[in-house]
PDB file of N, CA and C in Angstrom:
ATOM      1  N   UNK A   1      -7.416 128.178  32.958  1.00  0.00           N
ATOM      2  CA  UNK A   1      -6.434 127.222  32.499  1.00  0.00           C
ATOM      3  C   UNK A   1      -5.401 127.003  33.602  1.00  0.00           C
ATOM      4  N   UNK A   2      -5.065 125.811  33.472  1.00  0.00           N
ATOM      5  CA  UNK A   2      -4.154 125.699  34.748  1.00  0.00           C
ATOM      6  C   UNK A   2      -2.618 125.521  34.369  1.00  0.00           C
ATOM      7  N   UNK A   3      -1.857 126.077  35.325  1.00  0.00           N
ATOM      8  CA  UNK A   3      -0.361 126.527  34.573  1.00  0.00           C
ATOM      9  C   UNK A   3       0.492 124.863  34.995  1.00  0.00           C
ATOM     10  N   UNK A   4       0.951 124.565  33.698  1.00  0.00           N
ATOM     11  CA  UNK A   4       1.497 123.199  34.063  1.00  0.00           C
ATOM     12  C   UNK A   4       2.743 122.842  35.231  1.00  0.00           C
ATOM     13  N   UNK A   5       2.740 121.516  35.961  1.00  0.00           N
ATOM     14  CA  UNK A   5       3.188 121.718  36.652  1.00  0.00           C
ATOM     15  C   UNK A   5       4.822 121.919  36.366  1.00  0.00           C
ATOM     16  N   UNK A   6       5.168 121.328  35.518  1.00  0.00           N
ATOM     17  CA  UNK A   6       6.877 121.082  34.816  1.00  0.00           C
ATOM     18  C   UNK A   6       7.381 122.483  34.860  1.00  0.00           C
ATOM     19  N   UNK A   7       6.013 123.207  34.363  1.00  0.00           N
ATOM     20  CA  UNK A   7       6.631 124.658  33.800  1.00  0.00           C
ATOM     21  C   UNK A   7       7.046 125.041  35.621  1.00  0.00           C
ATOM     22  N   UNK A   8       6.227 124.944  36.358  1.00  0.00           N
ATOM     23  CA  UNK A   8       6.451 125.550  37.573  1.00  0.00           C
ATOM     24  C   UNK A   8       7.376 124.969  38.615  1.00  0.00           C
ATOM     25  N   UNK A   9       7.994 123.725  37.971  1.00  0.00           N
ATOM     26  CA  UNK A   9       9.252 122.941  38.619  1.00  0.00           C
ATOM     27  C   UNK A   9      10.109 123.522  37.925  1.00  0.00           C
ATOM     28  N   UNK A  10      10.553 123.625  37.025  1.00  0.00           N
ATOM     29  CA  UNK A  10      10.952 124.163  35.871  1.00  0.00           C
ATOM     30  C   UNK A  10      11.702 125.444  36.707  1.00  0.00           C
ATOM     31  N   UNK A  11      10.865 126.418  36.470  1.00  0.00           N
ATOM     32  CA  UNK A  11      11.527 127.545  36.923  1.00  0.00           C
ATOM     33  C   UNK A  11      11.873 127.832  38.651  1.00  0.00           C
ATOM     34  N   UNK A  12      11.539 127.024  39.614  1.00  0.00           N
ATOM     35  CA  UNK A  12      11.836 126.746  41.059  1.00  0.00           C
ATOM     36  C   UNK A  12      13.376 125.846  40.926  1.00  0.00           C
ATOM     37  N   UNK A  13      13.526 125.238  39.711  1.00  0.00           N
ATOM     38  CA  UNK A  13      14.782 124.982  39.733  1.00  0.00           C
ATOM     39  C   UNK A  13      15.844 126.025  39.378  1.00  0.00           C
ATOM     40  N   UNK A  14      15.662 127.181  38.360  1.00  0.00           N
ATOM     41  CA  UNK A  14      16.103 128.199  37.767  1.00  0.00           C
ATOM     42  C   UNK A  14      16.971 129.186  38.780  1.00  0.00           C
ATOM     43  N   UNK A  15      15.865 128.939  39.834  1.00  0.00           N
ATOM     44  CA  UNK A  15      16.282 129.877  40.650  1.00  0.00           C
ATOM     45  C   UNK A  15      16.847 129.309  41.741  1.00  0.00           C
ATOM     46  N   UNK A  16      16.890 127.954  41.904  1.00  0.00           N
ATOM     47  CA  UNK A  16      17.570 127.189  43.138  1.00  0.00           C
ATOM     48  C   UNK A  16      18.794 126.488  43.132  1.00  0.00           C
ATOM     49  N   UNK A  17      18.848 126.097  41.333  1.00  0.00           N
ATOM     50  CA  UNK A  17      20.072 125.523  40.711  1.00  0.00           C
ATOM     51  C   UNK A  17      19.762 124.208  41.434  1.00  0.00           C
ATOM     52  N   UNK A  18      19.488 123.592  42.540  1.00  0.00           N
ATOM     53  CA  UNK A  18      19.272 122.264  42.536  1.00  0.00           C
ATOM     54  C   UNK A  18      18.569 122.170  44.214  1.00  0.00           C
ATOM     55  N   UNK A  19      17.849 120.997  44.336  1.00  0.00           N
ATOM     56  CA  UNK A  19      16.723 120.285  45.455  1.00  0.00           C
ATOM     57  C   UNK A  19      16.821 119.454  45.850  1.00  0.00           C
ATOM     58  N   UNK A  20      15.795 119.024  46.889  1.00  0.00           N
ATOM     59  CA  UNK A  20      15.668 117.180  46.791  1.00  0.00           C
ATOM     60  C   UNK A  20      14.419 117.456  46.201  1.00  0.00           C
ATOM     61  N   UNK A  21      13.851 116.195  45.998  1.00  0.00           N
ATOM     62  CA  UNK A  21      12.388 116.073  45.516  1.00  0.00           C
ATOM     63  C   UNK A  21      11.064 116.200  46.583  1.00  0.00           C
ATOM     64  N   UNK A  22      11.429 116.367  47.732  1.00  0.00           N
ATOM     65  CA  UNK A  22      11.191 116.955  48.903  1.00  0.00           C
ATOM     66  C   UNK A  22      10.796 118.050  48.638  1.00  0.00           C
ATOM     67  N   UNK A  23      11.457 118.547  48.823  1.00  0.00           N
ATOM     68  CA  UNK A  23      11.283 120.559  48.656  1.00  0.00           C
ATOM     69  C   UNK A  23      10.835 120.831  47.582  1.00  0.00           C
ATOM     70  N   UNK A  24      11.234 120.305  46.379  1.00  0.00           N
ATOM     71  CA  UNK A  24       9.880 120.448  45.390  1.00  0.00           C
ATOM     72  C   UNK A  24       8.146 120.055  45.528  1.00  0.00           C
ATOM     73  N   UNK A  25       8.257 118.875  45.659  1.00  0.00           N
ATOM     74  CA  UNK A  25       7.004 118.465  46.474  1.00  0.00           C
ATOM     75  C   UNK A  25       6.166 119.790  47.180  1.00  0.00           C
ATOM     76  N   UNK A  26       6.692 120.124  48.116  1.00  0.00           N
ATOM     77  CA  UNK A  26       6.313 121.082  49.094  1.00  0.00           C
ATOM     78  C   UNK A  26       6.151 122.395  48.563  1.00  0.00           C
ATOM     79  N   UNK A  27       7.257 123.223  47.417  1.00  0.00           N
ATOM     80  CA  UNK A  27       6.930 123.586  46.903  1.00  0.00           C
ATOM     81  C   UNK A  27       5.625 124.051  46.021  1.00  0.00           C
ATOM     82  N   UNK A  28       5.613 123.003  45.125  1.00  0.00           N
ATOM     83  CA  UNK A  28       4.614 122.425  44.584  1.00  0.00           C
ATOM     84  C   UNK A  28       2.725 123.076  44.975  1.00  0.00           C
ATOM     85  N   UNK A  29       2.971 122.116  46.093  1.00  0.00           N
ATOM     86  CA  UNK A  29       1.935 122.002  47.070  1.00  0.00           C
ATOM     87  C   UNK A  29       1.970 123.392  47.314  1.00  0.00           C
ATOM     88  N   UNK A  30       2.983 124.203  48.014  1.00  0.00           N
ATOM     89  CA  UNK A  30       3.001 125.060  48.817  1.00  0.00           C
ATOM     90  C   UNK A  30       1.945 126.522  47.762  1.00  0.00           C
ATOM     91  N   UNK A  31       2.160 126.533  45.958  1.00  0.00           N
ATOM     92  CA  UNK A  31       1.449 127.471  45.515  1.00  0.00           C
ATOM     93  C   UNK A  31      -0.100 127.285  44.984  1.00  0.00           C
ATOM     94  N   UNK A  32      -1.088 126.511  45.806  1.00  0.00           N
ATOM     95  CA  UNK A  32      -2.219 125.869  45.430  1.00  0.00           C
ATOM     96  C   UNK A  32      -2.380 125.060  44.501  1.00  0.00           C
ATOM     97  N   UNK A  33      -1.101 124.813  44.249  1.00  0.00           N
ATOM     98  CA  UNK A  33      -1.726 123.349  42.438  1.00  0.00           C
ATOM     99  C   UNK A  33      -2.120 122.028  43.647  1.00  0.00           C
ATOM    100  N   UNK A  34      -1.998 121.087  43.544  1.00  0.00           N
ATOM    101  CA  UNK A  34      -1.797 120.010  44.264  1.00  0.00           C
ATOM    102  C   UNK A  34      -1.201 118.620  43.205  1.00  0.00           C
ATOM    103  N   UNK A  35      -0.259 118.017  44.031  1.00  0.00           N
ATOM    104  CA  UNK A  35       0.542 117.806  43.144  1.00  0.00           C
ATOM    105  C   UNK A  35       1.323 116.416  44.211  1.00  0.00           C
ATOM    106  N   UNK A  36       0.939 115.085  43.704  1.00  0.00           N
ATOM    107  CA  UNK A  36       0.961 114.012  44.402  1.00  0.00           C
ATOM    108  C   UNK A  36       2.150 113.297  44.014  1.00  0.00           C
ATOM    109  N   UNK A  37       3.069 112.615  44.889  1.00  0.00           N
ATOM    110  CA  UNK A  37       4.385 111.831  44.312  1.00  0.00           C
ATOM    111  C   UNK A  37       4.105 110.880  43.551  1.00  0.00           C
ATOM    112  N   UNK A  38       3.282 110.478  43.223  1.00  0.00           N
ATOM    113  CA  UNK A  38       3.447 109.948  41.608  1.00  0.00           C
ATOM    114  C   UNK A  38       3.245 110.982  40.469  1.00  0.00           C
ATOM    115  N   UNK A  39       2.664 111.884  40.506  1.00  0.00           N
ATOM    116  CA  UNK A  39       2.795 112.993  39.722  1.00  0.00           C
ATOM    117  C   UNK A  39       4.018 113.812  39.462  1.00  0.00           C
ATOM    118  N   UNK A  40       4.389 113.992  40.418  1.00  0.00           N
ATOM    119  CA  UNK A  40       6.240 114.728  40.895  1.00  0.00           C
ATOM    120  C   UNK A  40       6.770 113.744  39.886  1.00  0.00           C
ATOM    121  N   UNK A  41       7.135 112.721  40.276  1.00  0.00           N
ATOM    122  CA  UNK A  41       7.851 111.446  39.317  1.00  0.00           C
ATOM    123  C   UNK A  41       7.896 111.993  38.343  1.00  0.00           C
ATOM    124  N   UNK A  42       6.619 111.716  37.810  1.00  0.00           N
ATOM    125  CA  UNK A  42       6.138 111.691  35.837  1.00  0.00           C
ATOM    126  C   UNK A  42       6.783 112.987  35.312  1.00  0.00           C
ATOM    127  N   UNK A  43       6.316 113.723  36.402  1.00  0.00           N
ATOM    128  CA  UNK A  43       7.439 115.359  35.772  1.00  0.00           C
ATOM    129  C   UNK A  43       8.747 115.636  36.016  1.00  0.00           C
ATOM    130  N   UNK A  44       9.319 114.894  36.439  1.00  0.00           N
ATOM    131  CA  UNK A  44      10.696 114.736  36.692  1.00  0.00           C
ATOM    132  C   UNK A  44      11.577 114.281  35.910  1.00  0.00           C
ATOM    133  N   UNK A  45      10.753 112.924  35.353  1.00  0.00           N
ATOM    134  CA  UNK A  45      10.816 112.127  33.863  1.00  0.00           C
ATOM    135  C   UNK A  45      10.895 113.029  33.062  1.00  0.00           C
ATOM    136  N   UNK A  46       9.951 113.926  32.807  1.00  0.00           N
ATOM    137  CA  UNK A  46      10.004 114.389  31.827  1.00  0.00           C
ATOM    138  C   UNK A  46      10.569 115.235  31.381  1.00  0.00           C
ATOM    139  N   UNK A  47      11.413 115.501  32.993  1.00  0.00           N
ATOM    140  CA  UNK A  47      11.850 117.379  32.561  1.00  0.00           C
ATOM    141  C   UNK A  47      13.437 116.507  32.012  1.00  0.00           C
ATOM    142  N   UNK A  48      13.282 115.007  32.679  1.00  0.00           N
ATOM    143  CA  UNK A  48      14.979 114.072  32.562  1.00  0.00           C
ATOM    144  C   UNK A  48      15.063 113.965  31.207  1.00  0.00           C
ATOM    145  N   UNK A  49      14.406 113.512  30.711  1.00  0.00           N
ATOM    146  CA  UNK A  49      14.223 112.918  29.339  1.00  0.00           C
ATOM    147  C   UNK A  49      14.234 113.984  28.271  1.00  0.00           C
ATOM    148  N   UNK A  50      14.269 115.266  28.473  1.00  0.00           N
ATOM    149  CA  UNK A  50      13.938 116.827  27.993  1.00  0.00           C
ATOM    150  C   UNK A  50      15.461 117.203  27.753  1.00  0.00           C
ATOM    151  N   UNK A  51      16.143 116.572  29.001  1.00  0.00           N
ATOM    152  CA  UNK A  51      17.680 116.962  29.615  1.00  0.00           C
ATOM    153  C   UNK A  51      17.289 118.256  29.888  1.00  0.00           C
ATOM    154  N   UNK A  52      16.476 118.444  30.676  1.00  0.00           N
ATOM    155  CA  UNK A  52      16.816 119.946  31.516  1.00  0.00           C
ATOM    156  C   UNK A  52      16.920 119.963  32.824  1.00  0.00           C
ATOM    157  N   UNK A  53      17.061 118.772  33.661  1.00  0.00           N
ATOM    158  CA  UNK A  53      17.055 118.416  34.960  1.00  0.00           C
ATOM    159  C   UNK A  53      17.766 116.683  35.176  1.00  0.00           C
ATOM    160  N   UNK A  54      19.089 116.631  36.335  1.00  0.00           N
ATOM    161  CA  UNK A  54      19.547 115.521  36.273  1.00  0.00           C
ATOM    162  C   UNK A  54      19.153 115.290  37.969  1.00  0.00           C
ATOM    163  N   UNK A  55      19.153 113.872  37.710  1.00  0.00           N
ATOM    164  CA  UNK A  55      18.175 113.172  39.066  1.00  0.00           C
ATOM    165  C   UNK A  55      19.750 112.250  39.528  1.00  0.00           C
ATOM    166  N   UNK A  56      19.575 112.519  40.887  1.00  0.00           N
ATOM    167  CA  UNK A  56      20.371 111.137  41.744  1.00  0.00           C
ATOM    168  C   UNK A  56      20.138 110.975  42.777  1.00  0.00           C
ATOM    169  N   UNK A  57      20.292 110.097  43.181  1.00  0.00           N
ATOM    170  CA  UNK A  57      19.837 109.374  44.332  1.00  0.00           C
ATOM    171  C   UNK A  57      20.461 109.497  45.493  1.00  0.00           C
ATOM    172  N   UNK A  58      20.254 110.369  46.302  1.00  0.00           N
ATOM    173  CA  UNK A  58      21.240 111.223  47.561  1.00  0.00           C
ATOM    174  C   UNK A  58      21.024 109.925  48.625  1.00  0.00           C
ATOM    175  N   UNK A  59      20.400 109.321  48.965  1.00  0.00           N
ATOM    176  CA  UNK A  59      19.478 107.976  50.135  1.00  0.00           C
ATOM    177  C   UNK A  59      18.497 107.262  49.530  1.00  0.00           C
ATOM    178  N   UNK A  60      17.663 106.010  50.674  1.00  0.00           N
ATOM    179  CA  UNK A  60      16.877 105.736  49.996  1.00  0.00           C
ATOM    180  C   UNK A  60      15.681 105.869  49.546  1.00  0.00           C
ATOM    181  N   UNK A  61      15.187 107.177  50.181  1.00  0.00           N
ATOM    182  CA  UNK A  61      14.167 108.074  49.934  1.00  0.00           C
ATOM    183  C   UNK A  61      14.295 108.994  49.262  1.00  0.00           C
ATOM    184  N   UNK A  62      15.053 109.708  49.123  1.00  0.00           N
ATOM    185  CA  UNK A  62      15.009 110.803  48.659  1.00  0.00           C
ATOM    186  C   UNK A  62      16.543 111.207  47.667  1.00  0.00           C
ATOM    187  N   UNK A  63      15.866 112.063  46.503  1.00  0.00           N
ATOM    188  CA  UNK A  63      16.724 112.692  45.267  1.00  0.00           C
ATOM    189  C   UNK A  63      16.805 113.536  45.199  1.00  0.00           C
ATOM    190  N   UNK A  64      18.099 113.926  44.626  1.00  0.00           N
ATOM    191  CA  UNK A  64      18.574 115.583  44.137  1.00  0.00           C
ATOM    192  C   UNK A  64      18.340 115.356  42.950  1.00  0.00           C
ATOM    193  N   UNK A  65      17.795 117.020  42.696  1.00  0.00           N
ATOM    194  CA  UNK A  65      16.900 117.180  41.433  1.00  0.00           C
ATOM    195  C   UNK A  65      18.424 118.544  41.237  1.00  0.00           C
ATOM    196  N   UNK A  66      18.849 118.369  40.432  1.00  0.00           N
ATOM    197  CA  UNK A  66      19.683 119.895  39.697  1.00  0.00           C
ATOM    198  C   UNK A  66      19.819 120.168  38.459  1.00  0.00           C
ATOM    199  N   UNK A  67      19.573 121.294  37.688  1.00  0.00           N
ATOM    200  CA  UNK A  67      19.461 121.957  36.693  1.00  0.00           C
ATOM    201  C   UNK A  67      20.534 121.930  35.899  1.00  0.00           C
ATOM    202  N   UNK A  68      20.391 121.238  34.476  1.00  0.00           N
ATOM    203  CA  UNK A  68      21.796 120.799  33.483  1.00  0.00           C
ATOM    204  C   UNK A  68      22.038 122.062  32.933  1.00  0.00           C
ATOM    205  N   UNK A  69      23.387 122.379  32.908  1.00  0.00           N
ATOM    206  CA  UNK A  69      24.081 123.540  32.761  1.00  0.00           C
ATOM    207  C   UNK A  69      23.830 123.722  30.694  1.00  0.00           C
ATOM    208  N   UNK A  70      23.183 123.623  30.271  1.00  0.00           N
ATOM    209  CA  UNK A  70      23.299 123.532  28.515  1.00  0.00           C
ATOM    210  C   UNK A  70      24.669 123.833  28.365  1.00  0.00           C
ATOM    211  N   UNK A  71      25.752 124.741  28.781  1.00  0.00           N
ATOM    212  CA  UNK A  71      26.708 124.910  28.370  1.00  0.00           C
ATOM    213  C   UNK A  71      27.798 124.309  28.427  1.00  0.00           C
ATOM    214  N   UNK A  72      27.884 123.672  29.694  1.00  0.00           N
ATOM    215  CA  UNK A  72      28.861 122.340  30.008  1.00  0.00           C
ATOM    216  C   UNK A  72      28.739 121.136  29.391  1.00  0.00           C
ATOM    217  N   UNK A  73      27.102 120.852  28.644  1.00  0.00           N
ATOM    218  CA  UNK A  73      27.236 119.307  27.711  1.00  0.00           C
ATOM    219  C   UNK A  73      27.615 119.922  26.030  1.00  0.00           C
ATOM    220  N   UNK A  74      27.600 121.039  25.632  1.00  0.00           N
ATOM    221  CA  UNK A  74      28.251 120.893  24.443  1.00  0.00           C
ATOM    222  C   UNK A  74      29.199 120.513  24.292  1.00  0.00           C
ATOM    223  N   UNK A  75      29.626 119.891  23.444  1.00  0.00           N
ATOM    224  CA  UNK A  75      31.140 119.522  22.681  1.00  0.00           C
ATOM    225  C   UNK A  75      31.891 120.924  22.221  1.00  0.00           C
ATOM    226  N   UNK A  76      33.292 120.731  22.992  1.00  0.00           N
ATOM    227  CA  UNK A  76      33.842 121.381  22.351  1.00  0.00           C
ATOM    228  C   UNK A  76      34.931 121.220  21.108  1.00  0.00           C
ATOM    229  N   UNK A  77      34.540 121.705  19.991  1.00  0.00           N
ATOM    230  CA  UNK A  77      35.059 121.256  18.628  1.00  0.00           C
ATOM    231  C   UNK A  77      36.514 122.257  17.998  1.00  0.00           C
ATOM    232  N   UNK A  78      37.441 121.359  18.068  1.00  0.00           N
ATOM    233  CA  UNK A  78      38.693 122.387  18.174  1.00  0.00           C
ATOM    234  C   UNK A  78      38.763 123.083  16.596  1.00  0.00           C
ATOM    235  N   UNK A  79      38.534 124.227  16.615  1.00  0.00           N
ATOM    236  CA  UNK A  79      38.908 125.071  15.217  1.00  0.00           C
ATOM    237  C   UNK A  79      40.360 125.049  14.530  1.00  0.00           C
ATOM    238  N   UNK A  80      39.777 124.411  13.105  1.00  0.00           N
ATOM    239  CA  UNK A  80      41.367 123.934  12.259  1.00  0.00           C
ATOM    240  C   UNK A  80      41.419 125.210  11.781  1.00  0.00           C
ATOM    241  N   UNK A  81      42.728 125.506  12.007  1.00  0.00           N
ATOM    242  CA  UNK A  81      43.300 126.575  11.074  1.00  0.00           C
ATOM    243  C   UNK A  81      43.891 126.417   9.699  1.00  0.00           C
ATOM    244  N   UNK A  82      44.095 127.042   8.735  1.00  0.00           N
ATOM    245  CA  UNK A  82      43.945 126.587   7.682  1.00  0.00           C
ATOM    246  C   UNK A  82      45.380 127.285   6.957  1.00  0.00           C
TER     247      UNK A  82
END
């Protein structure tokens, strides 16, 4: 079975806190999956759309990929005292 690739972007972000899509790529590549920039994309999407990874556009090639903090997008809800 082959280990998906998201899962393995996924945790290369965990530990990097943030990339370009470059170094993932290479990454990628670098642990025998093979893994083509239109493929990178689609999982990038998906990890975006998941909100576990925010994308911007550093040039016109190339993006920073960095890891959404879950704790910084909660709302914080002020406790009524009573």
């Amino acid at each position: 079975m082959r280990y998906p690739l998201r899962y393995a972007a996924y945790e290369w972000l965990q530990q990097k806190k943030s990339g370009t899509d470059d170094e993932l790529l290479e990454v990628l590549n670098k642990n025998g999956t093979r893994c083509s920039p239109d493929e990178l994309d689609k999982l990038l999407m998906q990890l975006e759309i998941l909100g576990l990874v925010s994308i911007r556009w550093v040039s016109k090639d190339k993006r920073r990929v960095e890891l959404v903090d879950k704790q910084a997008d909660e709302p914080r809800v002020p406790k009524i005292s009573e």
